[in-house]
C-alpha atoms as a PDB file:
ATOM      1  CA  UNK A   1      96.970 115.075  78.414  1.00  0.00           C
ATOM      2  CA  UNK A   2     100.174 115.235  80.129  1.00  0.00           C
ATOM      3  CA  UNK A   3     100.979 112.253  82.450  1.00  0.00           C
ATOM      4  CA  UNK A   4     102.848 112.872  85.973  1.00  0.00           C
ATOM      5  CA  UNK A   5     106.620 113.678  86.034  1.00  0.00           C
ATOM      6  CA  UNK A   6     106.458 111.635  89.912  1.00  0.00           C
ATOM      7  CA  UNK A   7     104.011 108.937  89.554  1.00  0.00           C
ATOM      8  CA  UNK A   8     102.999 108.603  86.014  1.00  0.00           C
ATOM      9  CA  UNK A   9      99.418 108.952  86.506  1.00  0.00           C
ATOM     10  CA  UNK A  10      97.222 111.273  83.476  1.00  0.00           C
ATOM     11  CA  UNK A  11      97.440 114.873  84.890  1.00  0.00           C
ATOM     12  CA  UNK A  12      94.387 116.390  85.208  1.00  0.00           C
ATOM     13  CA  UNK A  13      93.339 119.412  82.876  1.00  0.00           C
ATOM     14  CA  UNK A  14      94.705 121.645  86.134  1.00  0.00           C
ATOM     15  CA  UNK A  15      98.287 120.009  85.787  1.00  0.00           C
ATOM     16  CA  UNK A  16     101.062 121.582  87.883  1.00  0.00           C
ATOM     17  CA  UNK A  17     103.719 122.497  85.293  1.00  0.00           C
ATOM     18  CA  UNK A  18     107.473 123.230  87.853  1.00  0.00           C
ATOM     19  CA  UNK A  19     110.912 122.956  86.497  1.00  0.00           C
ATOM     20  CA  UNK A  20     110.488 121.700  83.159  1.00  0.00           C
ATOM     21  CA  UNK A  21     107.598 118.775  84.414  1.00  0.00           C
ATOM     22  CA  UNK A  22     104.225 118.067  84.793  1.00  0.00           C
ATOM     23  CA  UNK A  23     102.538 116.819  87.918  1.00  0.00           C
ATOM     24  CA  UNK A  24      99.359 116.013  89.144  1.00  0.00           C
ATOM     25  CA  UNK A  25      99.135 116.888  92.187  1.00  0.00           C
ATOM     26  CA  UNK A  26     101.184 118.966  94.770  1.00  0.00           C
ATOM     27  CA  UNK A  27     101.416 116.107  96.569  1.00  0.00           C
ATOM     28  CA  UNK A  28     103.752 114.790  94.057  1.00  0.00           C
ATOM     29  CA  UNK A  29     105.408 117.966  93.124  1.00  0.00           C
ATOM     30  CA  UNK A  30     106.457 118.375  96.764  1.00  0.00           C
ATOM     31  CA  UNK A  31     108.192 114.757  96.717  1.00  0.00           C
ATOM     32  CA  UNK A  32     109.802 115.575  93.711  1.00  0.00           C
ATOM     33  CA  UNK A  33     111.008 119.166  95.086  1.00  0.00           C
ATOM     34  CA  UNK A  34     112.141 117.032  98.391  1.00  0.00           C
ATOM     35  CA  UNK A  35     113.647 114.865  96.550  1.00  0.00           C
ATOM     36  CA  UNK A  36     115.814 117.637  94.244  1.00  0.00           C
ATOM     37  CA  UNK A  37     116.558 119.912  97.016  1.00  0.00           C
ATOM     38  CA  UNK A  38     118.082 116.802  99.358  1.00  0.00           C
ATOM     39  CA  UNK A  39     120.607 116.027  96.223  1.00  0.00           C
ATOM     40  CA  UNK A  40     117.892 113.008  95.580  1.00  0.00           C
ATOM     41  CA  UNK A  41     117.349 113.389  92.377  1.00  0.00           C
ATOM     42  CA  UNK A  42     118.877 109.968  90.663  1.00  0.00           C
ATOM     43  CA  UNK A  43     115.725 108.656  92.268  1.00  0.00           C
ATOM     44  CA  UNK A  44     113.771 109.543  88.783  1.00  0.00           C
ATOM     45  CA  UNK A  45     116.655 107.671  87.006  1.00  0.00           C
ATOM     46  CA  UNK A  46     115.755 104.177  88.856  1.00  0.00           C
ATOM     47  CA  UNK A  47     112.828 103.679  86.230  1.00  0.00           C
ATOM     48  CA  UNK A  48     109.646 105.388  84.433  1.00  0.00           C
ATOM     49  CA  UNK A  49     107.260 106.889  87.162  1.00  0.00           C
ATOM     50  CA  UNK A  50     108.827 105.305  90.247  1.00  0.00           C
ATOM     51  CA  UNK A  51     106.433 106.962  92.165  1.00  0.00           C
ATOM     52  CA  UNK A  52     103.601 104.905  91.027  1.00  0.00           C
ATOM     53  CA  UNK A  53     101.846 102.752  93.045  1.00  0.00           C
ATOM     54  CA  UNK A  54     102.137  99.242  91.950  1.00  0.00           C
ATOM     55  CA  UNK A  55      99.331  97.484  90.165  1.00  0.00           C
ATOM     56  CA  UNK A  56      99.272  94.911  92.209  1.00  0.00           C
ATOM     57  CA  UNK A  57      97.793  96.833  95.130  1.00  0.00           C
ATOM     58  CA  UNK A  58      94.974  97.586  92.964  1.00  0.00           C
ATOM     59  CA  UNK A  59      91.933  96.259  94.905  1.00  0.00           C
ATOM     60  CA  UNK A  60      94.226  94.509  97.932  1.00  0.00           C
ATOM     61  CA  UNK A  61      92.274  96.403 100.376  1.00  0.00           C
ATOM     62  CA  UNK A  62      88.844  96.241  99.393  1.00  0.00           C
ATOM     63  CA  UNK A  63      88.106  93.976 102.522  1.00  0.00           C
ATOM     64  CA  UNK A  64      87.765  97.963 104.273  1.00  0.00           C
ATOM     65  CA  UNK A  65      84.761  98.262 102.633  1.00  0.00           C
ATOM     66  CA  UNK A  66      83.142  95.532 104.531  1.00  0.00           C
ATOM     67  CA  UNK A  67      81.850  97.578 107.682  1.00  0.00           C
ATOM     68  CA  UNK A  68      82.185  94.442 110.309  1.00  0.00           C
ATOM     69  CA  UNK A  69      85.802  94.264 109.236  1.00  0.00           C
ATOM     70  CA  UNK A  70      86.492  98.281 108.827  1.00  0.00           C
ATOM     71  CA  UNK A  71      84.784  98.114 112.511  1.00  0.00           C
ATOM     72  CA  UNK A  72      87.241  95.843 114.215  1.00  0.00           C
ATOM     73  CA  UNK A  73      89.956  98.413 112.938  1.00  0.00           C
ATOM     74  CA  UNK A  74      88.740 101.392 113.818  1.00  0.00           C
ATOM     75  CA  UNK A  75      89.767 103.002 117.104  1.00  0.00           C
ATOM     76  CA  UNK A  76      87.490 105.709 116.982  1.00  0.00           C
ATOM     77  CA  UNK A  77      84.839 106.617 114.594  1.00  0.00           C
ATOM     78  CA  UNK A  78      82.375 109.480 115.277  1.00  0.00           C
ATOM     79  CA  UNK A  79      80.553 111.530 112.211  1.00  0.00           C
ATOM     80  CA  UNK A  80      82.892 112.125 109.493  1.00  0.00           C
ATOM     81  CA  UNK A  81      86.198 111.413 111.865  1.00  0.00           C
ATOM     82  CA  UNK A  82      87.777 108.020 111.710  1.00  0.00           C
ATOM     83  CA  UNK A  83      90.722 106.409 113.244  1.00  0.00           C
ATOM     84  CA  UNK A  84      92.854 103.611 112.482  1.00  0.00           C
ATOM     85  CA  UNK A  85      96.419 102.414 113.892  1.00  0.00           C
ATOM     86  CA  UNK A  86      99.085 100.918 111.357  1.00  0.00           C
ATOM     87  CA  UNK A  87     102.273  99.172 112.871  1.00  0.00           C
ATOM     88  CA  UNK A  88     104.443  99.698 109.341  1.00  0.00           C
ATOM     89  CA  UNK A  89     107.609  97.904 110.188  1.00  0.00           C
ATOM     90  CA  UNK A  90     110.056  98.938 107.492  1.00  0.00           C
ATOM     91  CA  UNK A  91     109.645 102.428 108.301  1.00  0.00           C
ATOM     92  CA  UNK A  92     111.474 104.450 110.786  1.00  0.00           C
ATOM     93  CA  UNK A  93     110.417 107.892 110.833  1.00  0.00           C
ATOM     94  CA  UNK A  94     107.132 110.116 110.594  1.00  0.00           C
ATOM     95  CA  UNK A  95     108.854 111.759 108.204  1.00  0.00           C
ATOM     96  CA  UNK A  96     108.621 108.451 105.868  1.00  0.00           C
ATOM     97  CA  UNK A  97     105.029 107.905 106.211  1.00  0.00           C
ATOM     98  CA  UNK A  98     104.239 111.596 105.215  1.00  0.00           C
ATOM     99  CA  UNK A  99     106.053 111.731 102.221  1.00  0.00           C
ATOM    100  CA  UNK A 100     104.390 108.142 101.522  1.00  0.00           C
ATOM    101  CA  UNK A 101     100.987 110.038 102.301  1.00  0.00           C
ATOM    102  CA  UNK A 102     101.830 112.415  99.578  1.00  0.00           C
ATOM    103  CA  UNK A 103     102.316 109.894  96.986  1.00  0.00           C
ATOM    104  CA  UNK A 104      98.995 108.744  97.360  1.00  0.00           C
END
């Protein structure tokens, strides 16, 4: 099984093989084509999978699962349809948070 040429993840048994790597998702693909076509590329060089998501994330926000807490979040929340506001400081543009979406 091939692992992801963006985040280092295991590729699924549908990887997405583009210039030469293997990805995931096209989520990740489309960072990494984002990333070539804006001259970004040294980005990969910085270390293994820098587009993972750090390990120490790993269960920081299971307090969502508790509904009295996910509740007092929520701004709306109808059927399937939820909403939630995030005031994320340290960054600047929608632009940010979408490609941070992808990497998810």
């Amino acid at each position: 099984m091939d692992l992801c040429f963006h985040c280092g993840d295991k590729c699924s048994t549908s990887s997405i093989q583009h210039q030469d790597h293997y990805f995931g998702c096209h989520g990740c693909k489309t960072v990494f084509d984002i990333l070539n076509e804006n001259d970004l590329s040294y980005y990969y060089e910085l270390e293994t999978a820098p587009g993972s998501i750090p390990s120490k994330f790993v269960g920081k926000f299971d307090y969502l699962k508790n509904e009295t807490i996910a509740k007092k979040l929520l701004e709306f929340d109808e059927l399937n349809t939820k909403i939630v506001s995030f005031i994320i400081p340290t960054i600047h543009r929608s632009y940010c948070i979408w490609v941070a979406w992808l990497c998810l």
